[in-house]
Protein backbone atom coordinates (compact mmCIF):
# COMPACT_ATOMS: atom_id res chain seq x y z
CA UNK A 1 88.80 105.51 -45.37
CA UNK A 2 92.11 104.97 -47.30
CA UNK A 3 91.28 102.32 -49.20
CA UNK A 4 88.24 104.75 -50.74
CA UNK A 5 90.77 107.43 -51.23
CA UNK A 6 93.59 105.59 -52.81
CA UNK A 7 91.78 102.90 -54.35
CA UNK A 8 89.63 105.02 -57.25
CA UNK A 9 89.97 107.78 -59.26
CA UNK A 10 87.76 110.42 -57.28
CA UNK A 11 90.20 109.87 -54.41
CA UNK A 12 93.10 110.63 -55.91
CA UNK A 13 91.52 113.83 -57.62
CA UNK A 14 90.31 114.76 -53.76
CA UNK A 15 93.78 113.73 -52.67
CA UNK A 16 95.17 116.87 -56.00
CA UNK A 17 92.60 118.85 -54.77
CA UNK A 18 93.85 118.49 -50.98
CA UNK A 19 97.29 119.96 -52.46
CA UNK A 20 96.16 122.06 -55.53
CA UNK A 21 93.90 124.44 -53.80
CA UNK A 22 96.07 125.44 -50.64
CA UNK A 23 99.19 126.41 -53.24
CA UNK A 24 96.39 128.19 -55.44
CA UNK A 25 94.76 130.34 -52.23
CA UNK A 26 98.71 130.78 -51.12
CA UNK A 27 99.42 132.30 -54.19
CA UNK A 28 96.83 134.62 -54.33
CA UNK A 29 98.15 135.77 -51.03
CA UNK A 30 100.99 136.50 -51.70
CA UNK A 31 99.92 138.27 -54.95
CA UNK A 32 97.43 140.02 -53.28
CA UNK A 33 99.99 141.43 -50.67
CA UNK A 34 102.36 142.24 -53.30
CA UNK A 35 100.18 144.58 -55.21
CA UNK A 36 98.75 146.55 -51.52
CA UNK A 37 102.07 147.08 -50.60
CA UNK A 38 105.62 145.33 -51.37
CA UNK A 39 107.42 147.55 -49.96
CA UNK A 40 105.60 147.77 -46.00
CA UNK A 41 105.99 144.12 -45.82
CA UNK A 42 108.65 143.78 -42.62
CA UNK A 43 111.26 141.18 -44.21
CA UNK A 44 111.01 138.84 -40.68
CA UNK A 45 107.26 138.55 -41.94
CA UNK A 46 107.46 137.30 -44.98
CA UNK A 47 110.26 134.54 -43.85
CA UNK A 48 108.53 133.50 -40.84
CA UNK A 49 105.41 132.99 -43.36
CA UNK A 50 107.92 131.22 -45.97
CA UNK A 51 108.91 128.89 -43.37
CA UNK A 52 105.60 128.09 -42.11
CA UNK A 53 104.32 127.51 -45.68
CA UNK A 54 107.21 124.85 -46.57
CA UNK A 55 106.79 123.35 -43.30
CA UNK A 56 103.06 122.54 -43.63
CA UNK A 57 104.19 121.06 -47.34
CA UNK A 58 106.60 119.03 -45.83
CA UNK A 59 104.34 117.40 -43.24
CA UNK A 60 101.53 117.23 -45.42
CA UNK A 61 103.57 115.47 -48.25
CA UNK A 62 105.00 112.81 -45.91
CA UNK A 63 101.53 112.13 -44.16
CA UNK A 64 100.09 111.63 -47.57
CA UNK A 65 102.85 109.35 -48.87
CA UNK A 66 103.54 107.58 -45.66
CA UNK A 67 99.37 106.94 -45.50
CA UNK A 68 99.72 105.29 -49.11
CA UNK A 69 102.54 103.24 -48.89
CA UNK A 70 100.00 99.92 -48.02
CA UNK A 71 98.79 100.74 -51.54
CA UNK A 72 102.21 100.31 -53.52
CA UNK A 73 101.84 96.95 -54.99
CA UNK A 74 105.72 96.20 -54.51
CA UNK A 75 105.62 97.03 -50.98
CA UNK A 76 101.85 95.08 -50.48
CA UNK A 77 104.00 91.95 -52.16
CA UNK A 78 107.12 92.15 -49.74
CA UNK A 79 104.37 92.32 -46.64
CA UNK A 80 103.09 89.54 -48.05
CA UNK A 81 105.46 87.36 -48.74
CA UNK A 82 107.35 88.04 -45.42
CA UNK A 83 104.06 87.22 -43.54
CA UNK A 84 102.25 84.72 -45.30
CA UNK A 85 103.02 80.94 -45.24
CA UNK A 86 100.56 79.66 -47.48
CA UNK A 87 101.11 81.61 -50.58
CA UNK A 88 99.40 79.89 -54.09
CA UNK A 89 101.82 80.14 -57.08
CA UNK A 90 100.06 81.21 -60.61
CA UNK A 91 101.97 80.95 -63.86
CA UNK A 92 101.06 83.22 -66.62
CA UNK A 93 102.24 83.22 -69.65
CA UNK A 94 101.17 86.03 -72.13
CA UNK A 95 101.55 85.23 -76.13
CA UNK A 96 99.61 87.06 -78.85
CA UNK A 97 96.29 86.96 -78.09
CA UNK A 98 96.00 84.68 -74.85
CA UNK A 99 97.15 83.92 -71.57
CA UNK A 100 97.90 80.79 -70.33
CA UNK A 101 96.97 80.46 -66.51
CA UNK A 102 98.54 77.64 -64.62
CA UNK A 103 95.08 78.03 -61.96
CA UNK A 104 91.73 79.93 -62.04
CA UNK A 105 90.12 79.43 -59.00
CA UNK A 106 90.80 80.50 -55.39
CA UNK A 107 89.51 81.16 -51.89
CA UNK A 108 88.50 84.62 -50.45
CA UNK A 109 91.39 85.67 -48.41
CA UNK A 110 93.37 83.25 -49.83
CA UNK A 111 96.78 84.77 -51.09
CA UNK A 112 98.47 84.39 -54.59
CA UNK A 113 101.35 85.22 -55.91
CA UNK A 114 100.90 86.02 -59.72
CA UNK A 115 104.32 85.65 -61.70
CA UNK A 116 104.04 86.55 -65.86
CA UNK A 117 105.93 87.07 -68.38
CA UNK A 118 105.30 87.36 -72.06
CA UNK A 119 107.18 85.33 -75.06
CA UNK A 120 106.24 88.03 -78.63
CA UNK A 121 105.24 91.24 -77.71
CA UNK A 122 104.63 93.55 -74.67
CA UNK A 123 101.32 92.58 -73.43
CA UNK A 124 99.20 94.18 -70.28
CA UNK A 125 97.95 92.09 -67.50
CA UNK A 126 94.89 93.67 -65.80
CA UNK A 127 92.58 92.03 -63.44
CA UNK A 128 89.10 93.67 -62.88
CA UNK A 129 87.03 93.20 -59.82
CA UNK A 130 82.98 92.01 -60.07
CA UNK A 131 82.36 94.89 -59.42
CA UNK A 132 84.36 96.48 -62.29
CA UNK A 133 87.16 98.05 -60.49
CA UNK A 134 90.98 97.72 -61.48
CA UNK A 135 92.22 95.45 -58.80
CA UNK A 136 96.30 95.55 -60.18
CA UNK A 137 98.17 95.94 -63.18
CA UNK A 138 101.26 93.89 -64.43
CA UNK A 139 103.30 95.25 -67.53
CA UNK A 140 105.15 92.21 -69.38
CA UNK A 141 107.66 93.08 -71.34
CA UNK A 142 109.73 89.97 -73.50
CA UNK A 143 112.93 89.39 -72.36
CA UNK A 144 112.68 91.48 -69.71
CA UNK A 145 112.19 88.73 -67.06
CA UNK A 146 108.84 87.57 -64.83
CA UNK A 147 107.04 90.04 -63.21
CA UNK A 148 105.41 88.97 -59.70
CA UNK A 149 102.71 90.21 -57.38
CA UNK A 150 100.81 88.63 -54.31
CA UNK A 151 97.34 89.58 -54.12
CA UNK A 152 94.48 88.90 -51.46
CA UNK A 153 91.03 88.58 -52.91
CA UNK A 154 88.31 89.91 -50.25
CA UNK A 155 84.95 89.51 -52.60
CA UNK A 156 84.20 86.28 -54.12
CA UNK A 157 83.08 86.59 -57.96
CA UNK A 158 84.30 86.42 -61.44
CA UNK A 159 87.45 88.88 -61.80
CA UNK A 160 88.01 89.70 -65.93
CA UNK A 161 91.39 89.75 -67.04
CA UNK A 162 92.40 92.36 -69.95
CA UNK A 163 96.00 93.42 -72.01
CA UNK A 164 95.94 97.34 -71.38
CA UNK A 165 98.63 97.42 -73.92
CA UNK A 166 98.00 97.30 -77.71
CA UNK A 167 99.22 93.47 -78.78
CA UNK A 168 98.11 93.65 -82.45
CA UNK A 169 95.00 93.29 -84.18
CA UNK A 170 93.14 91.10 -81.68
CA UNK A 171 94.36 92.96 -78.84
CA UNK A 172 90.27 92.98 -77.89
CA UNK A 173 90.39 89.67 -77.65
CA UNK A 174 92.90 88.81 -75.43
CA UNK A 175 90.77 88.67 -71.90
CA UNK A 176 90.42 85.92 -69.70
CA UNK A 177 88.67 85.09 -65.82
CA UNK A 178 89.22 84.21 -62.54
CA UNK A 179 86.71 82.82 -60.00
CA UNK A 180 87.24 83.31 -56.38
CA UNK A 181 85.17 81.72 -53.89
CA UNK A 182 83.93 81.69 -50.35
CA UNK A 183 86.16 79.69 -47.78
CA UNK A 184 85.26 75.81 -47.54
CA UNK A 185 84.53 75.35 -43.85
């Protein structure tokens, strides 16, 4: 159920709605109750309501965040990498108009720990399910270090890799693959 809701882009607008519409019908309210009569409102009323509302925020905002915290990639990667032994390093290195990939293939389940950088420009590294869904995003930025994420693939197929940031004039042409695989028994 959370992985639908956090992991595409009608979930998170359910997820705005979840919040938008409860401020919109309180505000009405309290509009509407304004106009009838401001002045037969008992003051203990109103600030019993006013604590209420805020409360119900408050416990809605941390159940929301708390649920989505698995979905963070730098908090997925510390789980990860406190918890998994067999971890497969990948080196990428992004230069205008290519990446070089130090290993293509893996096993489903299997986890990897993608570290990139880029050496000219700031590049994008995106990796796209089969199915056509954004699994993660990396941002490399030159000079600015590696950047590194471990990653579980749970459907074996061919994952596309795409820049998302504008590298120059064959900035369409800087996509690569993956493969990932069923477990060998």
């Amino acid at each position: 159920m959370l992985e639908a809701l956090y992991g595409n882009g009608w979930g998170a607008f359910a997820a705005l709605l979840f919040f938008q519409l409860p401020f919109l019908f309180g505000f009405l309210w309290i509009v509407a109750s304004r106009v009838r009569s401001p002045r037969d409102t008992p003051p203990a009323r109103i600030s019993s309501a006013k604590t209420a509302w805020l409360s119900a925020v408050v416990v809605l905002f941390l159940l929301v965040n708390l649920a989505s915290i698995k979905f963070i990639p730098a908090v997925a990667t510390a789980w990860e990498q406190a918890h998994e032994k067999n971890i497969a390093n990948v080196d990428i290195t992004a230069q205008s108009w290519s990446y070089d990939i130090s290993q293509r293939e893996f096993a489903v389940g299997q986890a990897v720990r993608f570290t990139a950088h880029s050496i000219d420009t700031v590049h994008g590294f995106a990796i796209y399910g089969p199915r056509g869904g954004v699994v993660f995003t990396m941002m490399l930025m030159p000079g600015a270090g590696k950047s590194s994420l471990i990653h579980k693939f749970t459907e074996p197929g061919v994952y596309k890799i795409r820049c998302l940031e504008y590298c120059g004039v064959s900035h369409h042409e800087m996509n690569d693959t993956l493969t990932v695989k069923e477990k060998s028994s």
